[in-house]
N, C-alpha and C. Protein backbone atom coordinates (compact mmCIF):
# COMPACT_ATOMS: atom_id res chain seq x y z
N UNK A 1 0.83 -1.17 0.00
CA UNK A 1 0.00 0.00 0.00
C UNK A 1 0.88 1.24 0.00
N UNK A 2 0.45 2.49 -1.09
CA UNK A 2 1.15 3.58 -1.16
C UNK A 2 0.98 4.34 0.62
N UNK A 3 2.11 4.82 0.93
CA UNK A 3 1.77 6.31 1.71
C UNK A 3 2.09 7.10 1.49
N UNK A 4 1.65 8.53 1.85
CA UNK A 4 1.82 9.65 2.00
C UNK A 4 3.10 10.70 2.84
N UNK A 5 3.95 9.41 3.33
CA UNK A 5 4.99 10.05 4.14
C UNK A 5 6.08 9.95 3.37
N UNK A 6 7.14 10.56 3.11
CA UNK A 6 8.71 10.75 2.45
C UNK A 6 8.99 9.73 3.01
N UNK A 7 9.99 9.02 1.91
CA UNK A 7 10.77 7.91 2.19
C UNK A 7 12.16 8.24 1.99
N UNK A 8 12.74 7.39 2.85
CA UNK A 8 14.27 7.33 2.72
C UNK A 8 14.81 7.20 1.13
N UNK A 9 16.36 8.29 0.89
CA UNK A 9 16.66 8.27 -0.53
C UNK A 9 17.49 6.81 -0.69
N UNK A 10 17.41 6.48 -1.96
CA UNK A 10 18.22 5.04 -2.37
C UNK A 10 19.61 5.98 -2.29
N UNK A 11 20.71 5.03 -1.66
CA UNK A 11 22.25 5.72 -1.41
C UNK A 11 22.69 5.65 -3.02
N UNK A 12 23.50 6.56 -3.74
CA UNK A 12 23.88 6.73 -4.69
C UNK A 12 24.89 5.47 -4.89
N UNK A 13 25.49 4.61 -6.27
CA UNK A 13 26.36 4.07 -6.17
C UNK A 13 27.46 4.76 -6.19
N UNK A 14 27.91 5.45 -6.62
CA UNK A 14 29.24 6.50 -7.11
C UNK A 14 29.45 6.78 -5.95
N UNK A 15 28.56 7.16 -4.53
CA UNK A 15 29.58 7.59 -3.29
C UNK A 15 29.24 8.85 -3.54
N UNK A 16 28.83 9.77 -4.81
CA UNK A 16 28.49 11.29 -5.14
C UNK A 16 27.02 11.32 -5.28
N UNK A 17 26.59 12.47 -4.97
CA UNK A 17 25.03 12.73 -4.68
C UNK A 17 24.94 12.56 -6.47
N UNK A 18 23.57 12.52 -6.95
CA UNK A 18 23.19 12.21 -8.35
C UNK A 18 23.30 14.28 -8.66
N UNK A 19 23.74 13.77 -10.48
CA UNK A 19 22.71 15.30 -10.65
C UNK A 19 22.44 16.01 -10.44
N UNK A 20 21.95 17.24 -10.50
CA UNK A 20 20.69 18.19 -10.15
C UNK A 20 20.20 18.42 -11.41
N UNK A 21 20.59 18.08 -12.86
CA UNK A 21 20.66 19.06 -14.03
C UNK A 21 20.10 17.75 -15.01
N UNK A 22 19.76 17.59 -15.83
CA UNK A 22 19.52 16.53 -16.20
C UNK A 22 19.21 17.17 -17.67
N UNK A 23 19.96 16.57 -18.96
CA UNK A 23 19.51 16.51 -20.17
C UNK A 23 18.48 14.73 -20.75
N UNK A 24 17.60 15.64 -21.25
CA UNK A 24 16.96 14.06 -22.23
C UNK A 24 17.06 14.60 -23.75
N UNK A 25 17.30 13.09 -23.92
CA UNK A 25 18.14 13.54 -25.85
C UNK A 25 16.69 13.13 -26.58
N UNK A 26 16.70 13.68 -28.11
CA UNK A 26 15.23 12.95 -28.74
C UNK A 26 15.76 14.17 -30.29
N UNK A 27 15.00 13.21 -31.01
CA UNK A 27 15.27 13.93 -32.43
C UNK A 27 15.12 15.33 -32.41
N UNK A 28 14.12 16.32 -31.15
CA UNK A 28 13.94 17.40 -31.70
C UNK A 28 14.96 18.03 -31.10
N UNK A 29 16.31 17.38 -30.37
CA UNK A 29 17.43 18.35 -30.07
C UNK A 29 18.45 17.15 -30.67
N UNK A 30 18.88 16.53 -31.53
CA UNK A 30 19.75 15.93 -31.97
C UNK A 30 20.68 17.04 -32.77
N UNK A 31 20.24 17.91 -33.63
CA UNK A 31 21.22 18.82 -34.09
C UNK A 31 21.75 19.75 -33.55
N UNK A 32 21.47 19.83 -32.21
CA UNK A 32 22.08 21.11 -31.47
C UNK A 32 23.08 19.97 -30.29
N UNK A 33 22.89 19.15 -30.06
CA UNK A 33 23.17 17.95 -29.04
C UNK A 33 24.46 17.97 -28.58
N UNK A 34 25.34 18.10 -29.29
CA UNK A 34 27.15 18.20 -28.55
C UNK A 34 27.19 19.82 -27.88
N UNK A 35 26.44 20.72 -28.41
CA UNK A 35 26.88 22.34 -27.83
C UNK A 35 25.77 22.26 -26.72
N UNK A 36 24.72 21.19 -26.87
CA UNK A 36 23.64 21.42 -25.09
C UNK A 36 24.84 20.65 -24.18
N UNK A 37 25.34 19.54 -24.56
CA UNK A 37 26.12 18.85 -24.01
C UNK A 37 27.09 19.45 -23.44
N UNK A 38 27.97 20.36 -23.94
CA UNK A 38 28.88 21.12 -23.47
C UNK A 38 28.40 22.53 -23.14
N UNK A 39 27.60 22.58 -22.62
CA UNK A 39 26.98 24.12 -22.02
C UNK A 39 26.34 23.02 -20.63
N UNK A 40 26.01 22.03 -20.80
CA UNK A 40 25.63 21.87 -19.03
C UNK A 40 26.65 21.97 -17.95
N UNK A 41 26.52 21.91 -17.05
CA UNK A 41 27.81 22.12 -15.68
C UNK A 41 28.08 20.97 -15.76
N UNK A 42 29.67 20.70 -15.13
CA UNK A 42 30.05 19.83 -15.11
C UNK A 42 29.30 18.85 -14.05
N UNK A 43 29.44 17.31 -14.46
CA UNK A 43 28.85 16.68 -13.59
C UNK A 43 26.87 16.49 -13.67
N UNK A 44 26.39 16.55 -14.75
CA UNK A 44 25.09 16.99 -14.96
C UNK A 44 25.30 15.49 -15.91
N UNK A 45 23.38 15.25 -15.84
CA UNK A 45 23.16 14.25 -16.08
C UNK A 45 22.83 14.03 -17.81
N UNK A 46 22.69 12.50 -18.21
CA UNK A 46 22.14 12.62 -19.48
C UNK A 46 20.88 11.56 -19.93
N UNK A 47 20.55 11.29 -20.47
CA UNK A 47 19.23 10.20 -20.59
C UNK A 47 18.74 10.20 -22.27
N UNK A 48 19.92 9.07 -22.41
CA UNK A 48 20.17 9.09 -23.45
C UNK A 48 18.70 8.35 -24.59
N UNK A 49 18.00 8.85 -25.26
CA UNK A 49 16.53 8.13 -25.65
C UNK A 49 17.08 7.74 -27.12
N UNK A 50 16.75 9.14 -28.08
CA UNK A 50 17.17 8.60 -29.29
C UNK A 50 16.31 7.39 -30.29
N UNK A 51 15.16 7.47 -29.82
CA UNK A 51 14.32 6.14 -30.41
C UNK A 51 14.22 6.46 -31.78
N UNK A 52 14.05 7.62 -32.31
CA UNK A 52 13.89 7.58 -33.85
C UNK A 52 14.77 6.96 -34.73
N UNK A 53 16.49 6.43 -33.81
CA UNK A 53 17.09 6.38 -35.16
C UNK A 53 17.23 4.42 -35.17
N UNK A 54 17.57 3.42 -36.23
CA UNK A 54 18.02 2.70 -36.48
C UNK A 54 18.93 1.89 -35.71
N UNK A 55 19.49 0.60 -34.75
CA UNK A 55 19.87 0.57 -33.86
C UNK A 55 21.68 0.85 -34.25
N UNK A 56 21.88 0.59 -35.80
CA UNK A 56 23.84 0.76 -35.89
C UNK A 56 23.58 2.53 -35.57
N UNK A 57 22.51 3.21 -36.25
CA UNK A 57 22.96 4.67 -35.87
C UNK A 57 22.68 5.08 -34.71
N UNK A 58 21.82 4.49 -33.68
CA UNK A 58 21.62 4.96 -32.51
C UNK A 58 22.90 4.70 -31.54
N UNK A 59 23.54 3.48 -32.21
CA UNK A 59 24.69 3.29 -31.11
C UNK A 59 25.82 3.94 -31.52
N UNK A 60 26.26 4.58 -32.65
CA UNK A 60 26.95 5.19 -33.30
C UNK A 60 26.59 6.47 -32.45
N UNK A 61 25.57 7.83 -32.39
CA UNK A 61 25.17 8.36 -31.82
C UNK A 61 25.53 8.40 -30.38
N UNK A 62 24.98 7.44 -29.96
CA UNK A 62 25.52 7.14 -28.26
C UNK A 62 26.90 7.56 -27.97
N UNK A 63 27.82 6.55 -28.91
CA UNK A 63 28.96 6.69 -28.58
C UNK A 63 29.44 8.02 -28.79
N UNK A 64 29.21 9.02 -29.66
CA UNK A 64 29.86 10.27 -29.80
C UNK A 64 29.16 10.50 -28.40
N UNK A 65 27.69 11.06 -28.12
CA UNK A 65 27.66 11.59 -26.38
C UNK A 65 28.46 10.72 -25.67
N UNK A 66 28.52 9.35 -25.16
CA UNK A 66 29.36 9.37 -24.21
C UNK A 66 30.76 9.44 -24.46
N UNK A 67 31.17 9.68 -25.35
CA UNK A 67 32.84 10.40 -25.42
C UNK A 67 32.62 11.56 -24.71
N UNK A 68 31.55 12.55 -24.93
CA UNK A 68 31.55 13.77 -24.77
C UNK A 68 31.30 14.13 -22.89
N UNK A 69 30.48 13.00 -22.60
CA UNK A 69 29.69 13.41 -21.44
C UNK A 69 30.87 12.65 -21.01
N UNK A 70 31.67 11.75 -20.85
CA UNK A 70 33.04 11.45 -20.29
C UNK A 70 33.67 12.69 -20.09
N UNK A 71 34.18 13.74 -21.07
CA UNK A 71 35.10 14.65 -20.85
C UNK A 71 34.24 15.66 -19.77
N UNK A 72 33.18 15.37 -20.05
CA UNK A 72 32.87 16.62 -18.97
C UNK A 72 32.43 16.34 -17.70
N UNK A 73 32.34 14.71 -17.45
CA UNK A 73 32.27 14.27 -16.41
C UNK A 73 30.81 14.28 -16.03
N UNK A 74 29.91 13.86 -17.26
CA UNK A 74 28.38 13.65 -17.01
C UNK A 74 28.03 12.12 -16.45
N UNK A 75 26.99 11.90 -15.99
CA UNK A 75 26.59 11.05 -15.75
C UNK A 75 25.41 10.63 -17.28
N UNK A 76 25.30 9.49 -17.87
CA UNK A 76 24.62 8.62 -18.91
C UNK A 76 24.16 7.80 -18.83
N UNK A 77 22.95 7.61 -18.69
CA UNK A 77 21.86 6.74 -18.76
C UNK A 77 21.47 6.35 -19.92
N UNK A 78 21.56 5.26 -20.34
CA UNK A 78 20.37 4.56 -21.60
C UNK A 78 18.93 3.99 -21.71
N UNK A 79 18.29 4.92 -22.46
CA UNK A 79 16.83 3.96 -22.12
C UNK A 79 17.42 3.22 -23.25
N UNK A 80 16.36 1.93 -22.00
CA UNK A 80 16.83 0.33 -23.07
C UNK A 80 16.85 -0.43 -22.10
N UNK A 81 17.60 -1.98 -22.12
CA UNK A 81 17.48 -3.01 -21.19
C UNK A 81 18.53 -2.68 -20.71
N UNK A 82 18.84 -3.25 -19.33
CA UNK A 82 19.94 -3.38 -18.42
C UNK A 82 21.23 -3.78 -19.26
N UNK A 83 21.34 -4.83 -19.80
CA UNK A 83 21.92 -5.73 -20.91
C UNK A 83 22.59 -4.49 -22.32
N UNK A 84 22.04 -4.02 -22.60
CA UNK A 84 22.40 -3.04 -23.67
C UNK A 84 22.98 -1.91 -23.08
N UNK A 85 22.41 -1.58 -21.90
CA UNK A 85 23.43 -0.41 -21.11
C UNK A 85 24.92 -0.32 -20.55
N UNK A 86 25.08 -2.19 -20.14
CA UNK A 86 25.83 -2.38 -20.01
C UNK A 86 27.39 -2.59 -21.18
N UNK A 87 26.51 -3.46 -22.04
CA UNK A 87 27.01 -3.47 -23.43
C UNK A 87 27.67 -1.92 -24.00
N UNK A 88 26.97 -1.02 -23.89
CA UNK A 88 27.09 -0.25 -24.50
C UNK A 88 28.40 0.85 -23.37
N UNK A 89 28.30 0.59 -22.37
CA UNK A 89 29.23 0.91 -21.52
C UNK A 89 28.46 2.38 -20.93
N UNK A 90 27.14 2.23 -20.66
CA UNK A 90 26.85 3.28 -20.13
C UNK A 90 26.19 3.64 -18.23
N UNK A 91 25.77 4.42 -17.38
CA UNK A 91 26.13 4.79 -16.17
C UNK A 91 25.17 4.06 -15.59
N UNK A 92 23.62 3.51 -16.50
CA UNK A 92 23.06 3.41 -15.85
C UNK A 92 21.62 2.87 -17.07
N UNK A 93 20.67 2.83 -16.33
CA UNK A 93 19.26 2.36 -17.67
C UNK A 93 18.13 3.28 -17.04
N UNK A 94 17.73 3.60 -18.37
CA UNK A 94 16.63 4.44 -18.28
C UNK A 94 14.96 4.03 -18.30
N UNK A 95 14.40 3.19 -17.68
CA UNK A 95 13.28 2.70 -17.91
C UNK A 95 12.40 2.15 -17.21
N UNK A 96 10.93 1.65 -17.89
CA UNK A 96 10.24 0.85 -16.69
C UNK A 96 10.57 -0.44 -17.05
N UNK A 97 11.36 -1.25 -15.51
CA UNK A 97 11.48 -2.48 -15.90
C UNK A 97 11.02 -2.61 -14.70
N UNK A 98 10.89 -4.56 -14.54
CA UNK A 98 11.00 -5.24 -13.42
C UNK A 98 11.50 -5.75 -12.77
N UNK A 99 12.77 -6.32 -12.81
CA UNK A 99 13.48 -7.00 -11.72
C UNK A 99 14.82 -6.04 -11.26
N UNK A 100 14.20 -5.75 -9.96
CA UNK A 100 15.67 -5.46 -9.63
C UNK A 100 17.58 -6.52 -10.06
N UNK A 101 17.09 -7.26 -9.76
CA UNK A 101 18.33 -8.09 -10.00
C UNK A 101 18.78 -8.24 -11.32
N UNK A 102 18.19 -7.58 -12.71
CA UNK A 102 18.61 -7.49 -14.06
C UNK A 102 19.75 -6.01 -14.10
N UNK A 103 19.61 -5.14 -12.95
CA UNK A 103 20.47 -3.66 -13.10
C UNK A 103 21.92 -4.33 -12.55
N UNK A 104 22.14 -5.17 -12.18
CA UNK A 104 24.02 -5.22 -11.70
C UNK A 104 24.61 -4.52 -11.72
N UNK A 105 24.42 -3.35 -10.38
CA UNK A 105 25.23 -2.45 -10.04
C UNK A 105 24.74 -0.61 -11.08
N UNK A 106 24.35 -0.79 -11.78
CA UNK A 106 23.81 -0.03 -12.91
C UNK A 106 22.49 0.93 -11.88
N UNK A 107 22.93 2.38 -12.24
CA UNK A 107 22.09 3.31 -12.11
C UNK A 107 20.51 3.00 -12.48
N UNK A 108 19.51 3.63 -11.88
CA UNK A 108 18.53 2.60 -12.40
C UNK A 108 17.62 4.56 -12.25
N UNK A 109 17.00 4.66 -13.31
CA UNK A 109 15.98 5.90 -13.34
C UNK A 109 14.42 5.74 -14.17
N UNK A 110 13.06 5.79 -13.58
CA UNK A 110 12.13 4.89 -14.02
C UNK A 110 11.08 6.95 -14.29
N UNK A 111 10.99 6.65 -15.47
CA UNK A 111 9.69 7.64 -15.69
C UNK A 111 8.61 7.75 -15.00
N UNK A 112 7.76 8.21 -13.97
CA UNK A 112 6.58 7.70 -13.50
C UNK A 112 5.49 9.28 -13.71
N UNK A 113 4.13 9.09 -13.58
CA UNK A 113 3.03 9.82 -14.08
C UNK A 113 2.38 9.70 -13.10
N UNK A 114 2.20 9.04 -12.46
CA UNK A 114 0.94 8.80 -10.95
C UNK A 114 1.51 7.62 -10.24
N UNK A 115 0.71 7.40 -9.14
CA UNK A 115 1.25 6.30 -8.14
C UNK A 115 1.08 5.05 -8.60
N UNK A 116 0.50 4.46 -9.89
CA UNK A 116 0.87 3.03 -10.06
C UNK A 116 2.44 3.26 -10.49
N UNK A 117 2.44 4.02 -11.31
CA UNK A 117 3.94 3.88 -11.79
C UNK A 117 5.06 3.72 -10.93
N UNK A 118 4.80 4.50 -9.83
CA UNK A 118 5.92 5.02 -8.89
C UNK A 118 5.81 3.59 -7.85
N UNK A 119 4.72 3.09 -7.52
CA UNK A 119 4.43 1.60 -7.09
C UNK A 119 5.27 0.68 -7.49
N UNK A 120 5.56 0.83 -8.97
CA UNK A 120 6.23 -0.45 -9.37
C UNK A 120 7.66 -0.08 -10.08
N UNK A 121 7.86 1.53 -9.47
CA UNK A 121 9.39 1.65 -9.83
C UNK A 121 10.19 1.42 -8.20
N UNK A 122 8.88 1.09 -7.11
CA UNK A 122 9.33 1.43 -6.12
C UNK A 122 9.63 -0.24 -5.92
N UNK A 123 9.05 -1.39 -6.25
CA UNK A 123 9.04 -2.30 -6.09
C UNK A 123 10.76 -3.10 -6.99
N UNK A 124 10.50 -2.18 -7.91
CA UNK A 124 11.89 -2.76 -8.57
C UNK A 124 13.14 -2.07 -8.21
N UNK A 125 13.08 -1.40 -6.92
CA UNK A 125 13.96 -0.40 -6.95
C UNK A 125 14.89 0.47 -7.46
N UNK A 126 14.03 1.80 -8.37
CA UNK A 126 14.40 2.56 -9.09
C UNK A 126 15.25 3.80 -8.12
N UNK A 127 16.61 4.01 -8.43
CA UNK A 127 17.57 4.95 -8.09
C UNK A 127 16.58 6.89 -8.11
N UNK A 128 16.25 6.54 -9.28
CA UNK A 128 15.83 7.83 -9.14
C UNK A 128 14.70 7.97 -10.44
N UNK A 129 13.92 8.96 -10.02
CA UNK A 129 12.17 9.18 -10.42
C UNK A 129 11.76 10.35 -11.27
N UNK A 130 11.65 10.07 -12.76
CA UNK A 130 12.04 11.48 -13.08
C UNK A 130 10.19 11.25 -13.47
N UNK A 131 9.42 12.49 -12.28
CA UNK A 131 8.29 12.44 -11.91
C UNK A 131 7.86 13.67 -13.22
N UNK A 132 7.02 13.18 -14.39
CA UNK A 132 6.37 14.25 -14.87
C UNK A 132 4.84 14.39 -15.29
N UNK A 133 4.26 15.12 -15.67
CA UNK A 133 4.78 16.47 -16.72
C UNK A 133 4.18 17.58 -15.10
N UNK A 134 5.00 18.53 -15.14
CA UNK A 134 4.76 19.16 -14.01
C UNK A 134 4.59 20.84 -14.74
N UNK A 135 4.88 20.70 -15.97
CA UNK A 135 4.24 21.67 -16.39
C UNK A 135 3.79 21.38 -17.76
N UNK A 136 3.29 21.89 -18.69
CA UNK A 136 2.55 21.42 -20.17
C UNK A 136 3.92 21.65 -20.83
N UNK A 137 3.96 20.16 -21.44
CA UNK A 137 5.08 20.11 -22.46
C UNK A 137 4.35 19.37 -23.68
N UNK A 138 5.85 20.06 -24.94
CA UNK A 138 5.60 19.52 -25.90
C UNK A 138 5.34 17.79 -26.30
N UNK A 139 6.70 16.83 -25.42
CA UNK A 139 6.47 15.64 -24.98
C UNK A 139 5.12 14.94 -25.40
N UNK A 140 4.17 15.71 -24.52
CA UNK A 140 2.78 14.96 -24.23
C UNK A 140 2.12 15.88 -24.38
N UNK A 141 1.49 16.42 -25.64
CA UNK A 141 0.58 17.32 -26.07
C UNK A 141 -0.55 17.21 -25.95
N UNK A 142 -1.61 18.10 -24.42
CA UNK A 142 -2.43 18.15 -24.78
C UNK A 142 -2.99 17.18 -23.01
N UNK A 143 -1.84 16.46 -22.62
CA UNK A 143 -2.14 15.89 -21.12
C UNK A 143 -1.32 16.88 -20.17
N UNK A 144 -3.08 16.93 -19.18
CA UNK A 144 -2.97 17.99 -18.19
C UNK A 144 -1.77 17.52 -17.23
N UNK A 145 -1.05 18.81 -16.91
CA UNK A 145 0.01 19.07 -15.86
C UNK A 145 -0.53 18.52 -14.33
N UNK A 146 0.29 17.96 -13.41
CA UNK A 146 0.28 17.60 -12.43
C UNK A 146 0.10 18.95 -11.36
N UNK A 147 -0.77 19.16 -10.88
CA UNK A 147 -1.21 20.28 -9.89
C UNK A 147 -0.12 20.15 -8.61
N UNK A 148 0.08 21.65 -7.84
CA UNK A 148 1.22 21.47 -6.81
C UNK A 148 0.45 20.48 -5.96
N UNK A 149 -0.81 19.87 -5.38
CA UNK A 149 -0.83 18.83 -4.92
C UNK A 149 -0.32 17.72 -5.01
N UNK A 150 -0.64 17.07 -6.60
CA UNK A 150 -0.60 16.02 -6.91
C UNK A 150 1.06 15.61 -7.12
N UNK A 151 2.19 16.57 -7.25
CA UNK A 151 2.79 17.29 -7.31
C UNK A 151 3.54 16.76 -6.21
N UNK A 152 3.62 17.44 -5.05
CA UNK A 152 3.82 16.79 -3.66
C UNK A 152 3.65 15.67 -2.99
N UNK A 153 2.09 15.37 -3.78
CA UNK A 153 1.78 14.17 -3.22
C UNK A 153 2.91 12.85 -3.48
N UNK A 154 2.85 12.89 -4.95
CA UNK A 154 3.88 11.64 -5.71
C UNK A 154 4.86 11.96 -5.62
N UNK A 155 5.56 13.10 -5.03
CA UNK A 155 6.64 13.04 -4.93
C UNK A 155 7.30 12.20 -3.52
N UNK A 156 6.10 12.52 -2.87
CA UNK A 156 6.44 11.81 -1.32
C UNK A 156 6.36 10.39 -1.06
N UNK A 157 5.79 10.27 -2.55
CA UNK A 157 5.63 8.30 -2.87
C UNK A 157 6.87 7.59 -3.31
N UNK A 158 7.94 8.21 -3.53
CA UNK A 158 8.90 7.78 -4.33
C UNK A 158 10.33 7.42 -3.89
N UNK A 159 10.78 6.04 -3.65
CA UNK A 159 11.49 5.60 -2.15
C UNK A 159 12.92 6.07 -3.25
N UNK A 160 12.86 6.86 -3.83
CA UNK A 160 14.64 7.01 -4.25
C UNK A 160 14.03 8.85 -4.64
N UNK A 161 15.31 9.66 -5.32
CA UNK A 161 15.75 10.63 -5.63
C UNK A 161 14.36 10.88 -6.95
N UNK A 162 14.20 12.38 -6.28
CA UNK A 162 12.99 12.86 -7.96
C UNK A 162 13.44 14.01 -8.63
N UNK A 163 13.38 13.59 -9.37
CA UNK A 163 13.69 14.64 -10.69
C UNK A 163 12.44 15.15 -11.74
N UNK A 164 12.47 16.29 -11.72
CA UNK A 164 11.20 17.08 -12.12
C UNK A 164 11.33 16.74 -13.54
N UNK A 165 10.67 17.06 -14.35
CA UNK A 165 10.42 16.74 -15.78
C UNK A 165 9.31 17.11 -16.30
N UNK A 166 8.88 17.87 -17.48
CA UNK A 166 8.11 18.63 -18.09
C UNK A 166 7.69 20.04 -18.19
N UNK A 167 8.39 20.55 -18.96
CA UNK A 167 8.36 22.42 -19.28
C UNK A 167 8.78 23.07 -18.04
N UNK A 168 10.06 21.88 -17.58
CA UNK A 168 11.11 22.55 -16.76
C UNK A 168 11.57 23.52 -17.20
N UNK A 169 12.47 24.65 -16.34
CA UNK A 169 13.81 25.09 -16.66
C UNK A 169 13.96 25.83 -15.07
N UNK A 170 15.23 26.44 -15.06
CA UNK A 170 15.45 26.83 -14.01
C UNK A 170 14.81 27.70 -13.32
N UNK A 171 14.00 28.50 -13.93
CA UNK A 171 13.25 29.24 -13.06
C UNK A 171 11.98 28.58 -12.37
N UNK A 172 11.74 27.79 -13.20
CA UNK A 172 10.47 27.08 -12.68
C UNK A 172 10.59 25.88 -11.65
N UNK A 173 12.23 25.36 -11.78
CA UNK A 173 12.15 24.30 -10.70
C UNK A 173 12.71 24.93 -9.61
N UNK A 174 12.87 26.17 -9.21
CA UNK A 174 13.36 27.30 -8.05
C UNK A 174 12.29 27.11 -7.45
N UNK A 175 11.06 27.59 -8.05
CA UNK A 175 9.74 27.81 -7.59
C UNK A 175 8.77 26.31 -7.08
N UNK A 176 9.29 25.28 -7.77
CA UNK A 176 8.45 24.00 -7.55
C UNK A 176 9.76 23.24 -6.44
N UNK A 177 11.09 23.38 -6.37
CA UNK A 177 11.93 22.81 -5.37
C UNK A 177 11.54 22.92 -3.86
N UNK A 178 11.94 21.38 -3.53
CA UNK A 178 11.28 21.17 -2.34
C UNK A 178 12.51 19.99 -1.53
N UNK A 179 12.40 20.01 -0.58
CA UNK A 179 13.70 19.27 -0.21
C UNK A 179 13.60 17.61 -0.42
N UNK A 180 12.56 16.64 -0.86
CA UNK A 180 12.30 15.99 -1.41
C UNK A 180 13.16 15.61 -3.09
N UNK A 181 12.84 16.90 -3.70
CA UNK A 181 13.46 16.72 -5.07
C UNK A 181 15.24 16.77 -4.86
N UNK A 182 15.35 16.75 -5.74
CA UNK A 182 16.91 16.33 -6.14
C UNK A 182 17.25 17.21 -7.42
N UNK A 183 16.57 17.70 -8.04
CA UNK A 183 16.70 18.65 -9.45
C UNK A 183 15.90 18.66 -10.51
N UNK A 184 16.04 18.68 -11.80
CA UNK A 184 15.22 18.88 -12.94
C UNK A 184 15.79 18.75 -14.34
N UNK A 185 14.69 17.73 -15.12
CA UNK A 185 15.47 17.61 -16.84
C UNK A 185 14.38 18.32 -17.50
N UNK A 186 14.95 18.45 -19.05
CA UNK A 186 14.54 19.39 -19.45
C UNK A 186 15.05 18.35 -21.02
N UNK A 187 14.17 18.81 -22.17
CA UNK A 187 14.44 18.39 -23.53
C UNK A 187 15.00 19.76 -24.17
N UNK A 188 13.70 20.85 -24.27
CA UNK A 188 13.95 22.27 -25.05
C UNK A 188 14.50 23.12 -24.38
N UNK A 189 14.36 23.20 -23.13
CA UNK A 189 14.75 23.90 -22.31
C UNK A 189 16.62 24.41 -22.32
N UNK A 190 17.17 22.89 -22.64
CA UNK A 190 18.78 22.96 -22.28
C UNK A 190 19.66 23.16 -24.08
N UNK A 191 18.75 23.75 -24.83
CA UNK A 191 18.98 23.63 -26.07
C UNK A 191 20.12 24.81 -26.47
């Protein structure tokens, strides 16, 4: 059964707190993608998606960001299976899965929208919760934004680290930060 009280954060593996900054990649910032990459602070996250392209060019792709997010000392996530993240030599997997015991050691970050989601990222133990749309984004055109209730509420459902997501940017996660969260990604925003 969900509650309503804050839960303890999942301990980082790295020994370093996660993030605060978080890029997500997707065709509509692929041509600007190495100069967002190198304009985030050092140490800022990445979530690597990329579904539009072909799998030799998506991994081709990959590999130029994580050359890049290496030099600057980002953290890289792959959505995809545990298995391909690893393969691919990246920080961590980006997704809804189920078994904890498929991440081996691997960063684990689960999308969630309401409390079933967050239920069963909580059950597989997801590292960190990138809770959205918290404001109207392009993403999901047209599905209503999460109210500062609902807002609070799921955030307090979520036994690891949350990360804001949807028509973020910095001014807006100043105003929605709460000692619960952990920071904020952004697609257009970090362009």
């Amino acid at each position: 059964m969900l509650r309503d009280q804050p839960r303890a954060r999942s301990p980082d593996r790295s020994g370093l707190a996660p993030p605060r900054l978080w890029l997500f990649t997707d065709e509509r910032n692929d041509a600007c993608l190495e100069q967002a990459i190198r304009q985030l602070p050092r140490r800022s996250g990445i979530v690597f998606r990329h579904y539009h392209l072909q799998e030799a060019e998506r991994r081709a792709r990959f590999e130029t960001v994580r050359r890049l997010a290496q030099r600057r000392g980002h953290v890289l996530l792959l959505a995809g299976s545990p298995a391909l993240a690893r393969r691919w030599r990246a920080d961590g997997v980006h997704g809804r899965l189920r078994r904890r015991s498929l991440f081996g050691g691997l960063l684990h970050s689960a999308p969630v929208h309401n409390a079933r989601e967050i239920q069963l990222a909580n059950r597989c133990g997801a590292d960190l919760f990138f809770l959205s749309p918290i404001f109207s984004t392009r993403s999901h055109p047209g599905q209503r934004p999460l109210n500062a209730i609902q807002t609070r509420r799921l955030t307090a459902l979520c036994n690891g680290g949350v990360i804001y997501l949807g028509g973020m940017n910095a001014r807006r996660y100043r105003a929605q930060e709460n000692h619960r969260t952990l920071g904020w990604a952004a697609i257009d925003a970090l362009r």
